[in-house]
PDB file of N, CA and C in Angstrom:
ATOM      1  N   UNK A   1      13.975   7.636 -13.220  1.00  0.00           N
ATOM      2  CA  UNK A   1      12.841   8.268 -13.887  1.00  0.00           C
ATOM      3  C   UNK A   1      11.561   7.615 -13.383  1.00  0.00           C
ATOM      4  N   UNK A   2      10.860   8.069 -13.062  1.00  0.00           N
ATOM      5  CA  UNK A   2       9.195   7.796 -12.209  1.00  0.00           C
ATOM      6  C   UNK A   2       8.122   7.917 -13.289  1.00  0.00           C
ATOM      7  N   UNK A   3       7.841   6.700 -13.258  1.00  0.00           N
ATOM      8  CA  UNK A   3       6.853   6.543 -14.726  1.00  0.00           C
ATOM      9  C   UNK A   3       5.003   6.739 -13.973  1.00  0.00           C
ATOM     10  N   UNK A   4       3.972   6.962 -14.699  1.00  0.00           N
ATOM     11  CA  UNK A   4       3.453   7.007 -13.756  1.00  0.00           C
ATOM     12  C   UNK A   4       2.589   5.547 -13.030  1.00  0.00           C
ATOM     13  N   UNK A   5       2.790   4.602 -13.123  1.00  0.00           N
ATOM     14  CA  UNK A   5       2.425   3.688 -12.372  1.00  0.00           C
ATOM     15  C   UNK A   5       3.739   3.240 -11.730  1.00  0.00           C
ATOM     16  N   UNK A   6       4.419   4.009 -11.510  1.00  0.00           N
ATOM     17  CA  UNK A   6       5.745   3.343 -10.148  1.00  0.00           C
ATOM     18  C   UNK A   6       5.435   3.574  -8.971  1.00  0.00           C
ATOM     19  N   UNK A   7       5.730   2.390  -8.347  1.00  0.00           N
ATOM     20  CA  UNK A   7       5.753   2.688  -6.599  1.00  0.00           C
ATOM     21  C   UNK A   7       6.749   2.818  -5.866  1.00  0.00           C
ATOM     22  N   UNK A   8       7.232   3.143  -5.286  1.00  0.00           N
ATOM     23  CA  UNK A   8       8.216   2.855  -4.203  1.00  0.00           C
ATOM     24  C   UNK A   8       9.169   1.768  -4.344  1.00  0.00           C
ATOM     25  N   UNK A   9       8.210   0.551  -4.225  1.00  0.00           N
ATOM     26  CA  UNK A   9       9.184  -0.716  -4.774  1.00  0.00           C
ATOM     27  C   UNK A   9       9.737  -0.650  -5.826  1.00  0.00           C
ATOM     28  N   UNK A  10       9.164  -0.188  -7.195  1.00  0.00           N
ATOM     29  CA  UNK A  10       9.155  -0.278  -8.713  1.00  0.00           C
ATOM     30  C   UNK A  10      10.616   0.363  -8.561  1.00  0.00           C
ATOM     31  N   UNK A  11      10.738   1.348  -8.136  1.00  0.00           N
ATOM     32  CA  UNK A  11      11.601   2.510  -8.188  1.00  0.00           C
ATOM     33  C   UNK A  11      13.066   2.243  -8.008  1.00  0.00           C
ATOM     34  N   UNK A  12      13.000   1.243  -6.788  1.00  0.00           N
ATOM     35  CA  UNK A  12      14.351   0.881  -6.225  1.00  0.00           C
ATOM     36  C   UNK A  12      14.513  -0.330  -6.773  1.00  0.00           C
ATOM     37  N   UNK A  13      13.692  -1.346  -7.081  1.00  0.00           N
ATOM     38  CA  UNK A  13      13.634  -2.314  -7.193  1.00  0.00           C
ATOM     39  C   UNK A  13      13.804  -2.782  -8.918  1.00  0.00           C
ATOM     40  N   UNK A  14      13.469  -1.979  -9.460  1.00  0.00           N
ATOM     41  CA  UNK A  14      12.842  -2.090 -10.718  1.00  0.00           C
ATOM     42  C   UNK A  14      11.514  -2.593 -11.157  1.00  0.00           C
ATOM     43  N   UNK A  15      11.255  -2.684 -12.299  1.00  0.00           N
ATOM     44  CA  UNK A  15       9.911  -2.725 -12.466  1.00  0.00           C
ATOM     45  C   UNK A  15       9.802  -4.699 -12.910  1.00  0.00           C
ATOM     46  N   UNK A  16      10.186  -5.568 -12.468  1.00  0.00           N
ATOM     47  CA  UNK A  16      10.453  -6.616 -13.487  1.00  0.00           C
ATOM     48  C   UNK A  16       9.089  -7.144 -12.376  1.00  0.00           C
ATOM     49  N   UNK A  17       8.903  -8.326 -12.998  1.00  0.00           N
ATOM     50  CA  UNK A  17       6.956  -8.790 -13.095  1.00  0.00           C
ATOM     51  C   UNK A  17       7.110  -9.703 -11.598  1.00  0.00           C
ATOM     52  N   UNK A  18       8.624  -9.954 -11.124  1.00  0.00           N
ATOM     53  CA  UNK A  18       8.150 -10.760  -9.891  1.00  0.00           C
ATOM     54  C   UNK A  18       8.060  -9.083  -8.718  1.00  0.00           C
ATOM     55  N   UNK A  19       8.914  -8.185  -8.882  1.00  0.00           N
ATOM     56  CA  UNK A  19       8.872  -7.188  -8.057  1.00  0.00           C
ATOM     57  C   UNK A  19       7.055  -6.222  -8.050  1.00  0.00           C
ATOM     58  N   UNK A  20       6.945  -6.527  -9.362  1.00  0.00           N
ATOM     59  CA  UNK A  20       5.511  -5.901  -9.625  1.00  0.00           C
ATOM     60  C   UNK A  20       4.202  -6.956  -8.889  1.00  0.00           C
ATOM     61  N   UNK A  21       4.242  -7.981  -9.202  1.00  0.00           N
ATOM     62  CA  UNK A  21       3.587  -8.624  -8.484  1.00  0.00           C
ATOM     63  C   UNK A  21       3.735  -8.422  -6.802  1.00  0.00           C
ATOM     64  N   UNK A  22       4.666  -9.096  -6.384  1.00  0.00           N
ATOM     65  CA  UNK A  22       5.157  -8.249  -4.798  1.00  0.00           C
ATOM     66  C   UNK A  22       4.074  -7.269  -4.518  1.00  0.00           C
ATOM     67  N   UNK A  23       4.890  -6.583  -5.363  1.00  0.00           N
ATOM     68  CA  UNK A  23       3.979  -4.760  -5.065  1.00  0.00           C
ATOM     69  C   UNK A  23       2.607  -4.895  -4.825  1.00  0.00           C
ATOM     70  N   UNK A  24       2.026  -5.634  -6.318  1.00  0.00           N
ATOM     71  CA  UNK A  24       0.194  -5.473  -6.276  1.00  0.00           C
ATOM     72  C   UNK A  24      -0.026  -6.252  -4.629  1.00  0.00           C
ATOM     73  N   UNK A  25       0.196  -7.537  -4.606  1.00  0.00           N
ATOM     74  CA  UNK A  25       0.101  -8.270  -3.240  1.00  0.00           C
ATOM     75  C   UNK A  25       0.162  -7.198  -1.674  1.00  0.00           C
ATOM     76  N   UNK A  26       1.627  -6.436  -1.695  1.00  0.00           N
ATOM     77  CA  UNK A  26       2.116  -5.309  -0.468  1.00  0.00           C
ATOM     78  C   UNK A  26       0.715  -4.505  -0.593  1.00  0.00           C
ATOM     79  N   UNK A  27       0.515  -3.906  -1.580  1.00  0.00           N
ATOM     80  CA  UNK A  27      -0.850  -2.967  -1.671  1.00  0.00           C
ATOM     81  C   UNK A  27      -1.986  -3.536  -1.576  1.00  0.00           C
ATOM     82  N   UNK A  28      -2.369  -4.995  -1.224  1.00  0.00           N
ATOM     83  CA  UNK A  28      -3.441  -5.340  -1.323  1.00  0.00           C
ATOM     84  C   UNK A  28      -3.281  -6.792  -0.150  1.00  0.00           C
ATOM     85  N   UNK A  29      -2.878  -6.451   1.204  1.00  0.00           N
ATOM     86  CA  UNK A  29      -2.436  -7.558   2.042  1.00  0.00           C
ATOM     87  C   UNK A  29      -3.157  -8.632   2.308  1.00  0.00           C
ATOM     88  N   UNK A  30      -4.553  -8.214   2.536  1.00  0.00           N
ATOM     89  CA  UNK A  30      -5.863  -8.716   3.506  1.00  0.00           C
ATOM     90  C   UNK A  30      -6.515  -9.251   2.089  1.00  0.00           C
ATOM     91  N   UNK A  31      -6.614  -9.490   0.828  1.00  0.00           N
ATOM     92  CA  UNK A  31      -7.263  -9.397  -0.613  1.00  0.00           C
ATOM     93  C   UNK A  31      -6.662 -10.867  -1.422  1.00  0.00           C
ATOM     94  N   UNK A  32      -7.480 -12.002  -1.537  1.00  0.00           N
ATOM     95  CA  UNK A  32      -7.186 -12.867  -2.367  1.00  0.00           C
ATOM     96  C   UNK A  32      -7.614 -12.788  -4.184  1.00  0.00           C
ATOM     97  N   UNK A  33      -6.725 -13.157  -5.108  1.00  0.00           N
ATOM     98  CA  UNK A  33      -6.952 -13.420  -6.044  1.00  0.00           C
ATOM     99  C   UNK A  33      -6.679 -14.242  -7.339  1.00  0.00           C
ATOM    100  N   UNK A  34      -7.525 -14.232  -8.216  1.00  0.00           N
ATOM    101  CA  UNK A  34      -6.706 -15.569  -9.017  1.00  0.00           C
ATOM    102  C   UNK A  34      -6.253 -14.679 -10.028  1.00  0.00           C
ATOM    103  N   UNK A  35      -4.932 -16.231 -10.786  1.00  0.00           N
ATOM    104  CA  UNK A  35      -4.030 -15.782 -11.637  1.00  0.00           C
ATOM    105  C   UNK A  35      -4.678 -14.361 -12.775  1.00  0.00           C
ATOM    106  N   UNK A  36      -5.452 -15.073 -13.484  1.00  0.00           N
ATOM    107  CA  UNK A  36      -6.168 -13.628 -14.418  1.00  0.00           C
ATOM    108  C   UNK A  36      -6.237 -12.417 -13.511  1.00  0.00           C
ATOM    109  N   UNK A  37      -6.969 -12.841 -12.109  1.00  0.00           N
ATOM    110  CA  UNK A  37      -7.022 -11.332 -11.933  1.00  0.00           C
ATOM    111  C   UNK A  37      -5.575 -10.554 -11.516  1.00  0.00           C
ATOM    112  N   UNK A  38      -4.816 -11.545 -11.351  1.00  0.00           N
ATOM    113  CA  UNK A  38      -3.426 -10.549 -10.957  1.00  0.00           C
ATOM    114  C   UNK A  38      -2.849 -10.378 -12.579  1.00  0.00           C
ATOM    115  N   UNK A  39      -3.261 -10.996 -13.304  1.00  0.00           N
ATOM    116  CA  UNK A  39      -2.563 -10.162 -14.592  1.00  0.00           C
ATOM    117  C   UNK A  39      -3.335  -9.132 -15.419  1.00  0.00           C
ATOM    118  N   UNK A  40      -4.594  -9.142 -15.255  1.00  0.00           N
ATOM    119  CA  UNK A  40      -5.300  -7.922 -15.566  1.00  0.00           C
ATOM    120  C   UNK A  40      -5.011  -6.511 -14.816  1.00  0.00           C
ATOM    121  N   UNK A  41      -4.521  -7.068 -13.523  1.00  0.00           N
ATOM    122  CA  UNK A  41      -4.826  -5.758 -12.440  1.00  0.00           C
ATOM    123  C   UNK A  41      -2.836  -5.325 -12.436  1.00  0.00           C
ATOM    124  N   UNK A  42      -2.277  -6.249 -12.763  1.00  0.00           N
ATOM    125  CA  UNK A  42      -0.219  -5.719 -13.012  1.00  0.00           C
ATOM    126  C   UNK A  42      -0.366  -5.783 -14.584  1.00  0.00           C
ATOM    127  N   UNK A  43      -1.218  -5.443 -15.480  1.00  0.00           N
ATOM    128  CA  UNK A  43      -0.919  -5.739 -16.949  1.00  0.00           C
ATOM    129  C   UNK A  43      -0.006  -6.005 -17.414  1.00  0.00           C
ATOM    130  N   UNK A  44       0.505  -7.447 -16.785  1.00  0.00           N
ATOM    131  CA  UNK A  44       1.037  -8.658 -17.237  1.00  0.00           C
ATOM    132  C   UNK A  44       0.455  -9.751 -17.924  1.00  0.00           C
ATOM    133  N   UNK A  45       1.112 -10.626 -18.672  1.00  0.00           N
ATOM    134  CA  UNK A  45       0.234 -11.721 -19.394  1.00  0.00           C
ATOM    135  C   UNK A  45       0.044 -12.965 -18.429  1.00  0.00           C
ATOM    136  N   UNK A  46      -1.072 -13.241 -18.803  1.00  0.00           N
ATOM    137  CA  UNK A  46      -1.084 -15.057 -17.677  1.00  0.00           C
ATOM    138  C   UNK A  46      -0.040 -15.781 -17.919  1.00  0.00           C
ATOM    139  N   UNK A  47       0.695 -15.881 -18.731  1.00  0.00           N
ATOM    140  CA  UNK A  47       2.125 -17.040 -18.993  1.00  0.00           C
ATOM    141  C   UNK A  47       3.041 -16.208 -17.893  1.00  0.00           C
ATOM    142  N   UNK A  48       3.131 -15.306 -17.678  1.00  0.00           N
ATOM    143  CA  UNK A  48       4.392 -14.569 -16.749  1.00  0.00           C
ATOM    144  C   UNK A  48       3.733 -14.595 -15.470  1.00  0.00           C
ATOM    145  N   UNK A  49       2.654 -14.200 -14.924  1.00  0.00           N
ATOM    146  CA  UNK A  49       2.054 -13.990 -13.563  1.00  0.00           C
ATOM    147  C   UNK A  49       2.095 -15.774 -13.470  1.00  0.00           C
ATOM    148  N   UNK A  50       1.580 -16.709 -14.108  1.00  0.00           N
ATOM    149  CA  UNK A  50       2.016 -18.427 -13.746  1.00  0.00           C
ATOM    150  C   UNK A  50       2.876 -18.644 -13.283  1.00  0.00           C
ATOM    151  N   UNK A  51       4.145 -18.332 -14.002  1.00  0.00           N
ATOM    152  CA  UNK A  51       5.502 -18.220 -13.674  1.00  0.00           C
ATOM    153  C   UNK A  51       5.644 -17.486 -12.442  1.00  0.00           C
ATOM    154  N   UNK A  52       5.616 -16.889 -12.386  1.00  0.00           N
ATOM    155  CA  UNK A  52       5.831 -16.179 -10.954  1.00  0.00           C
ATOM    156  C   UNK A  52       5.000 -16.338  -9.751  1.00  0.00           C
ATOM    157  N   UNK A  53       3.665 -16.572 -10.420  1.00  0.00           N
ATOM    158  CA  UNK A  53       3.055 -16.978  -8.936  1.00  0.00           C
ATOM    159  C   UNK A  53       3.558 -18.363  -8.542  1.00  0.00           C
ATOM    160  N   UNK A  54       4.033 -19.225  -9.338  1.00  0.00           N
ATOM    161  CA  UNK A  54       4.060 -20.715  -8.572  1.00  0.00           C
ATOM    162  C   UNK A  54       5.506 -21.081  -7.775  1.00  0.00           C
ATOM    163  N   UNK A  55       6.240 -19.685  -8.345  1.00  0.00           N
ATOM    164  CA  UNK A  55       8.195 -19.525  -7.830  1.00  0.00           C
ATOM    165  C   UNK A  55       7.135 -18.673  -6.656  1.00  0.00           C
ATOM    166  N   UNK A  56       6.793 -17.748  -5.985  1.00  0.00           N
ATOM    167  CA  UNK A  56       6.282 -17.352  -4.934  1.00  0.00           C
ATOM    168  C   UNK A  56       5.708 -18.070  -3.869  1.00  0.00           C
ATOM    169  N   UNK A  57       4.848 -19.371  -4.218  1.00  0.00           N
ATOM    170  CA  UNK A  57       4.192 -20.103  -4.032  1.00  0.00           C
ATOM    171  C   UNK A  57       5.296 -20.780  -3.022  1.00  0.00           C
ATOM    172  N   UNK A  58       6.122 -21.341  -3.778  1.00  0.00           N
ATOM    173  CA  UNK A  58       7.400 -22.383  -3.569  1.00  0.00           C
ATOM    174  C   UNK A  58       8.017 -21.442  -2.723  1.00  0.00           C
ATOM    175  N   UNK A  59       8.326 -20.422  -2.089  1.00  0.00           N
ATOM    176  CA  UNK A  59       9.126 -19.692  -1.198  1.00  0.00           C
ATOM    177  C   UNK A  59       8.514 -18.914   0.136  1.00  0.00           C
ATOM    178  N   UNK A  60       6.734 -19.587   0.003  1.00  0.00           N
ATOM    179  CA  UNK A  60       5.755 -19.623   0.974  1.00  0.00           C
ATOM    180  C   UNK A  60       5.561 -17.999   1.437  1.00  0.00           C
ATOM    181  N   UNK A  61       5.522 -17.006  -0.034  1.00  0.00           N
ATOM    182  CA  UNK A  61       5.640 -15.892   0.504  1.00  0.00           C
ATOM    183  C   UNK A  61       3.970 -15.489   0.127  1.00  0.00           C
ATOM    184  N   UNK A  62       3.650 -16.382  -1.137  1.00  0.00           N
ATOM    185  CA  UNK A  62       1.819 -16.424  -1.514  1.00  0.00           C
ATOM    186  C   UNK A  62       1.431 -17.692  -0.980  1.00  0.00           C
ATOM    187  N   UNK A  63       0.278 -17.951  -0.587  1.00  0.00           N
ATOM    188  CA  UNK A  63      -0.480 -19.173  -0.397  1.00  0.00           C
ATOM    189  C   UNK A  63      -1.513 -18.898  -0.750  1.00  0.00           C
ATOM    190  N   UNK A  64      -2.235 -20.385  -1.364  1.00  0.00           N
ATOM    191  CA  UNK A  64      -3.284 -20.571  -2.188  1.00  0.00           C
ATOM    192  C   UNK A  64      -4.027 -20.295  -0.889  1.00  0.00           C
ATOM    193  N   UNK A  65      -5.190 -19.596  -0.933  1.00  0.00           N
ATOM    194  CA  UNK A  65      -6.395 -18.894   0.256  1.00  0.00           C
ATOM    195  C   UNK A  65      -7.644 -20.175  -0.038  1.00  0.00           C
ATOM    196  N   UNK A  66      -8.075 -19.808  -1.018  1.00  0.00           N
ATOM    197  CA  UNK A  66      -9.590 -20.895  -1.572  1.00  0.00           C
ATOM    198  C   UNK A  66      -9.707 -21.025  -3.149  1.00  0.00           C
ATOM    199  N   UNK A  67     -10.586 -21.995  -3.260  1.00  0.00           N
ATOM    200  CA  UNK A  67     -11.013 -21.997  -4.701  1.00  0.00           C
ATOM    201  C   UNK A  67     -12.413 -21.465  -5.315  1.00  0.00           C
ATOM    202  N   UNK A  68     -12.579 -20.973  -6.218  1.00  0.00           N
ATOM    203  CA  UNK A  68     -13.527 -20.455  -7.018  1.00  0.00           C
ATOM    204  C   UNK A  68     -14.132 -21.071  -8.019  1.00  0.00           C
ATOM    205  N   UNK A  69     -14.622 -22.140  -8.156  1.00  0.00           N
ATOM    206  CA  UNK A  69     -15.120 -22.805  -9.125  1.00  0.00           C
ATOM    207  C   UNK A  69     -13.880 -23.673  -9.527  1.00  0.00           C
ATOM    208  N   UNK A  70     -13.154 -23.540 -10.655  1.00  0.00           N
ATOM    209  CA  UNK A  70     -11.937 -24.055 -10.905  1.00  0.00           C
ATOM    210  C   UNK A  70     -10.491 -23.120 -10.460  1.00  0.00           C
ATOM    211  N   UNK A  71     -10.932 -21.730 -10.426  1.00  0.00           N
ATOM    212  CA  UNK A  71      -9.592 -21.160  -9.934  1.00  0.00           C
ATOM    213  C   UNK A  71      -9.252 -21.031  -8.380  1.00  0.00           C
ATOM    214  N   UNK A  72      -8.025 -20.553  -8.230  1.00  0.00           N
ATOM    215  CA  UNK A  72      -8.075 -21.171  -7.137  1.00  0.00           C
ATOM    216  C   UNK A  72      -7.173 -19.340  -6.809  1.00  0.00           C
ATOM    217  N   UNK A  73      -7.394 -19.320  -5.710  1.00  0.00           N
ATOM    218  CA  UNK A  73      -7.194 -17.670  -5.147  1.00  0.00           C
ATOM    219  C   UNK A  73      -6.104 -17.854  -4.280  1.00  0.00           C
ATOM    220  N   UNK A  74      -5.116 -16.571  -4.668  1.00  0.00           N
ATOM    221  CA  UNK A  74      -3.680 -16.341  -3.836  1.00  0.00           C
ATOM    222  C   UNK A  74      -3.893 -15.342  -2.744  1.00  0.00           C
ATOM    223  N   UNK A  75      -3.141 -15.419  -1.872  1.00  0.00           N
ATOM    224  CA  UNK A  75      -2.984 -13.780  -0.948  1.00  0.00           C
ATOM    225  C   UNK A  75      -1.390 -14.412  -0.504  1.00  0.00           C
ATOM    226  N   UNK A  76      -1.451 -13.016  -0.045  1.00  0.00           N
ATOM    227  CA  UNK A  76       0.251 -12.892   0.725  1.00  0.00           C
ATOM    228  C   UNK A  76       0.048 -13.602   1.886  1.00  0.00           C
ATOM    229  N   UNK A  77       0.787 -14.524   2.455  1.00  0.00           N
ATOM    230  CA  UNK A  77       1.149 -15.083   3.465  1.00  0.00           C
ATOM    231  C   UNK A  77       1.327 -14.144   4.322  1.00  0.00           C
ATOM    232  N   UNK A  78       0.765 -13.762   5.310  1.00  0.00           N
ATOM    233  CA  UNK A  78       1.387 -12.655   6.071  1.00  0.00           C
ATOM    234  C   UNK A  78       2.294 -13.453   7.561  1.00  0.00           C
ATOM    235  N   UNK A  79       1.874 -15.023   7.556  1.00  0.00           N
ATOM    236  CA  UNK A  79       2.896 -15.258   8.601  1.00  0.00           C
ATOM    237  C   UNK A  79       4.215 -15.605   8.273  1.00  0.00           C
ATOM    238  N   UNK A  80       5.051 -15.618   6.937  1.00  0.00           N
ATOM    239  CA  UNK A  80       5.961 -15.980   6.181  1.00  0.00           C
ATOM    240  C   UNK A  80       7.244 -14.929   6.855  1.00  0.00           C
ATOM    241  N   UNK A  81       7.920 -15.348   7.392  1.00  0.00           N
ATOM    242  CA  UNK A  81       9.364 -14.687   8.073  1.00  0.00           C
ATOM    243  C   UNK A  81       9.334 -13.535   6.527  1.00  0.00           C
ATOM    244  N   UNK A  82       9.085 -14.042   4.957  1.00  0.00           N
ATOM    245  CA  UNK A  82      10.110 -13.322   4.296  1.00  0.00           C
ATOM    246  C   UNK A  82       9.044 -12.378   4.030  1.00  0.00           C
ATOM    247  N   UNK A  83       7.958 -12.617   4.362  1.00  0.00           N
ATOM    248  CA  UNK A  83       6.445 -11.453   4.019  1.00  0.00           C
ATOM    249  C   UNK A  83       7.119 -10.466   5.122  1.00  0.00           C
ATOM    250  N   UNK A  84       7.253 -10.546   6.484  1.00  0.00           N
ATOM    251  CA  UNK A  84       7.248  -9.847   7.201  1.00  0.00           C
ATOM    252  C   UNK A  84       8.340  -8.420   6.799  1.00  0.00           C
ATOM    253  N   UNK A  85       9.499  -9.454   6.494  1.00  0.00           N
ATOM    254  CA  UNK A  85      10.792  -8.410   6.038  1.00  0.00           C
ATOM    255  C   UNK A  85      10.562  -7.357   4.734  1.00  0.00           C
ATOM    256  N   UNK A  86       9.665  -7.934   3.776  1.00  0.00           N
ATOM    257  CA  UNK A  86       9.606  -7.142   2.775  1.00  0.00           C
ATOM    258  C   UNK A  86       8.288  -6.145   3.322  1.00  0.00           C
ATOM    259  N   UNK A  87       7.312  -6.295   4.269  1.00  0.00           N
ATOM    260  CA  UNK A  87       6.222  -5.303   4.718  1.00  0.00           C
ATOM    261  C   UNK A  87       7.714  -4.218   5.343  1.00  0.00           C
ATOM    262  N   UNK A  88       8.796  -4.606   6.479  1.00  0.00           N
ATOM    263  CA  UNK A  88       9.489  -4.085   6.745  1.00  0.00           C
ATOM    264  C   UNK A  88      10.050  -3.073   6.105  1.00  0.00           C
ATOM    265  N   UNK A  89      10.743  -3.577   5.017  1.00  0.00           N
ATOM    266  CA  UNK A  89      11.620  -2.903   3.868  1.00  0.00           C
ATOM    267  C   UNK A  89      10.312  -2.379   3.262  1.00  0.00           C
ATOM    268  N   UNK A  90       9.577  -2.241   2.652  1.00  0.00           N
ATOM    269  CA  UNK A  90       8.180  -1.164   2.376  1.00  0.00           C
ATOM    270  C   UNK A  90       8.124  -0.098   3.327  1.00  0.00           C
ATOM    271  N   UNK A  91       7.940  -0.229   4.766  1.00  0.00           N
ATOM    272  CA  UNK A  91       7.397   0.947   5.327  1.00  0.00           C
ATOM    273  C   UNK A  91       8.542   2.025   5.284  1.00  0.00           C
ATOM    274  N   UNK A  92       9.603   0.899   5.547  1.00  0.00           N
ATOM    275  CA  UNK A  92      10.691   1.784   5.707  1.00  0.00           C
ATOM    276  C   UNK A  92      11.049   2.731   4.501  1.00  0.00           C
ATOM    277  N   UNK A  93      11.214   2.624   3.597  1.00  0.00           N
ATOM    278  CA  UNK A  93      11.160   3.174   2.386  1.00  0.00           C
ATOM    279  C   UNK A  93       9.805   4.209   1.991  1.00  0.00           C
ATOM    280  N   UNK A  94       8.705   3.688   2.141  1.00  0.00           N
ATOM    281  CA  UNK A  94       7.842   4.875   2.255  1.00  0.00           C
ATOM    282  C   UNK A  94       7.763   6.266   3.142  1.00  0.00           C
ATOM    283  N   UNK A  95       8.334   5.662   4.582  1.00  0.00           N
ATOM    284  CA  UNK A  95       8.849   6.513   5.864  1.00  0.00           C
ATOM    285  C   UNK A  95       9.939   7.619   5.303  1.00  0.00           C
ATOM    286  N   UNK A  96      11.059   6.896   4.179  1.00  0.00           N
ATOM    287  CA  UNK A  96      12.203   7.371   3.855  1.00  0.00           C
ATOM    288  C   UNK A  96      11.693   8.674   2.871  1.00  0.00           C
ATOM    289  N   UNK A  97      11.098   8.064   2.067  1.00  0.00           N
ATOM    290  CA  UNK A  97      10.126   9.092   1.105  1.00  0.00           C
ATOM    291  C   UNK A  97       9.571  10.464   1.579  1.00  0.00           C
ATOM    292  N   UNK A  98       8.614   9.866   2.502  1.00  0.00           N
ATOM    293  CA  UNK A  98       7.601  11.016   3.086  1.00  0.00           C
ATOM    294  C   UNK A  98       8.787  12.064   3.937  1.00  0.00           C
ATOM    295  N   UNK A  99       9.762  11.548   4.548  1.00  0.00           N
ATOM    296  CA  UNK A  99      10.642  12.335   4.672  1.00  0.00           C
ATOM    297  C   UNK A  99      11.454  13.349   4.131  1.00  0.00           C
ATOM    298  N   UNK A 100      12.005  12.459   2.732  1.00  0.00           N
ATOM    299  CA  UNK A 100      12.411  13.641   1.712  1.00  0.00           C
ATOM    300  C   UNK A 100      11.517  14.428   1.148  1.00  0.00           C
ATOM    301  N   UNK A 101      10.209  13.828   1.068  1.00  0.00           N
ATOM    302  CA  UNK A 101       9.414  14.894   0.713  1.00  0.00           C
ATOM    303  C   UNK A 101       9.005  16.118   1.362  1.00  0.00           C
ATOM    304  N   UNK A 102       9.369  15.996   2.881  1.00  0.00           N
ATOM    305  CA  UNK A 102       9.273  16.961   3.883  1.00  0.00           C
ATOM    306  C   UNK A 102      10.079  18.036   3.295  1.00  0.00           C
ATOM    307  N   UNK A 103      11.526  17.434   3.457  1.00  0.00           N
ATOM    308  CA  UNK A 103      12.350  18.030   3.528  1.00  0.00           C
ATOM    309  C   UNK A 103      12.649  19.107   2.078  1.00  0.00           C
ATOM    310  N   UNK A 104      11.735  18.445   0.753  1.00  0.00           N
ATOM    311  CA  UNK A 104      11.763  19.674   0.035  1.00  0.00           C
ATOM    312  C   UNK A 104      11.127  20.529  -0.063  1.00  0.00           C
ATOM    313  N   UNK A 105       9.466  19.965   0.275  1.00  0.00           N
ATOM    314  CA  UNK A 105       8.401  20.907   0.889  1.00  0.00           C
ATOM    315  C   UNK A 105       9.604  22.339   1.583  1.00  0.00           C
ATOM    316  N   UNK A 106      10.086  21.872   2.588  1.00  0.00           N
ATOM    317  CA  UNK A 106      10.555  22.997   3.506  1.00  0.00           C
ATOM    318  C   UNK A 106      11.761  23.908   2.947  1.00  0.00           C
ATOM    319  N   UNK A 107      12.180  23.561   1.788  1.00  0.00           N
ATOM    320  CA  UNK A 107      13.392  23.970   1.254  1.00  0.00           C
ATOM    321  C   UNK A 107      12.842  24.927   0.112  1.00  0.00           C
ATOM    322  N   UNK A 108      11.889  24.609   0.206  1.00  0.00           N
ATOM    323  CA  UNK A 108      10.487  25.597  -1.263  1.00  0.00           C
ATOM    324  C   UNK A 108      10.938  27.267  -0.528  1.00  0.00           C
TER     325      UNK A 108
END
């Protein structure tokens, strides 16, 4: 069932707050931010985006970018072997999509 803030990832993946995070990060590659703003922008709470950003952190798939006064700003690692595989597994799956979507377009 496709709720309407699901993506692609959400879908296959489920919706749980480390896959959602993922997601906001995949959709936003080149874009640093701090903890609040990733839980305002995945309306998640700061106790869960903590949690998860610092297990991300530890698997070198986010790295801390700069600091902001006291906060301190994440982005996706994009040289991380495991960043690369999950941009991988994204396109591919969007590719997979736009395909079936062809294919019912044409079946209309």
């Amino acid at each position: 069932m496709e709720s309407e803030n699901s993506t692609i990832l959400t879908e296959i993946f489920g919706n749980s707050p480390l896959v959602r995070i993922l997601d906001f990060f995949l959709d936003n590659k080149l874009l640093d931010f701090s903890k609040n703003e990733i839980a305002r922008e995945t309306g998640m709470s700061k106790v869960t985006v903590h949690k998860y950003i610092d297990a991300l952190l530890r698997l070198g798939i986010l790295k801390e970018n700069r600091k902001i006064g006291r906060a301190s700003m994440y982005k996706l690692n994009l040289e991380s072997p495991l960043v690369k595989k999950l941009m991988e597994i994204e396109d591919i799956l969007i590719k997979k999509g736009y395909e079936e979507s062809l294919l019912k377009v044409s079946t209309l």
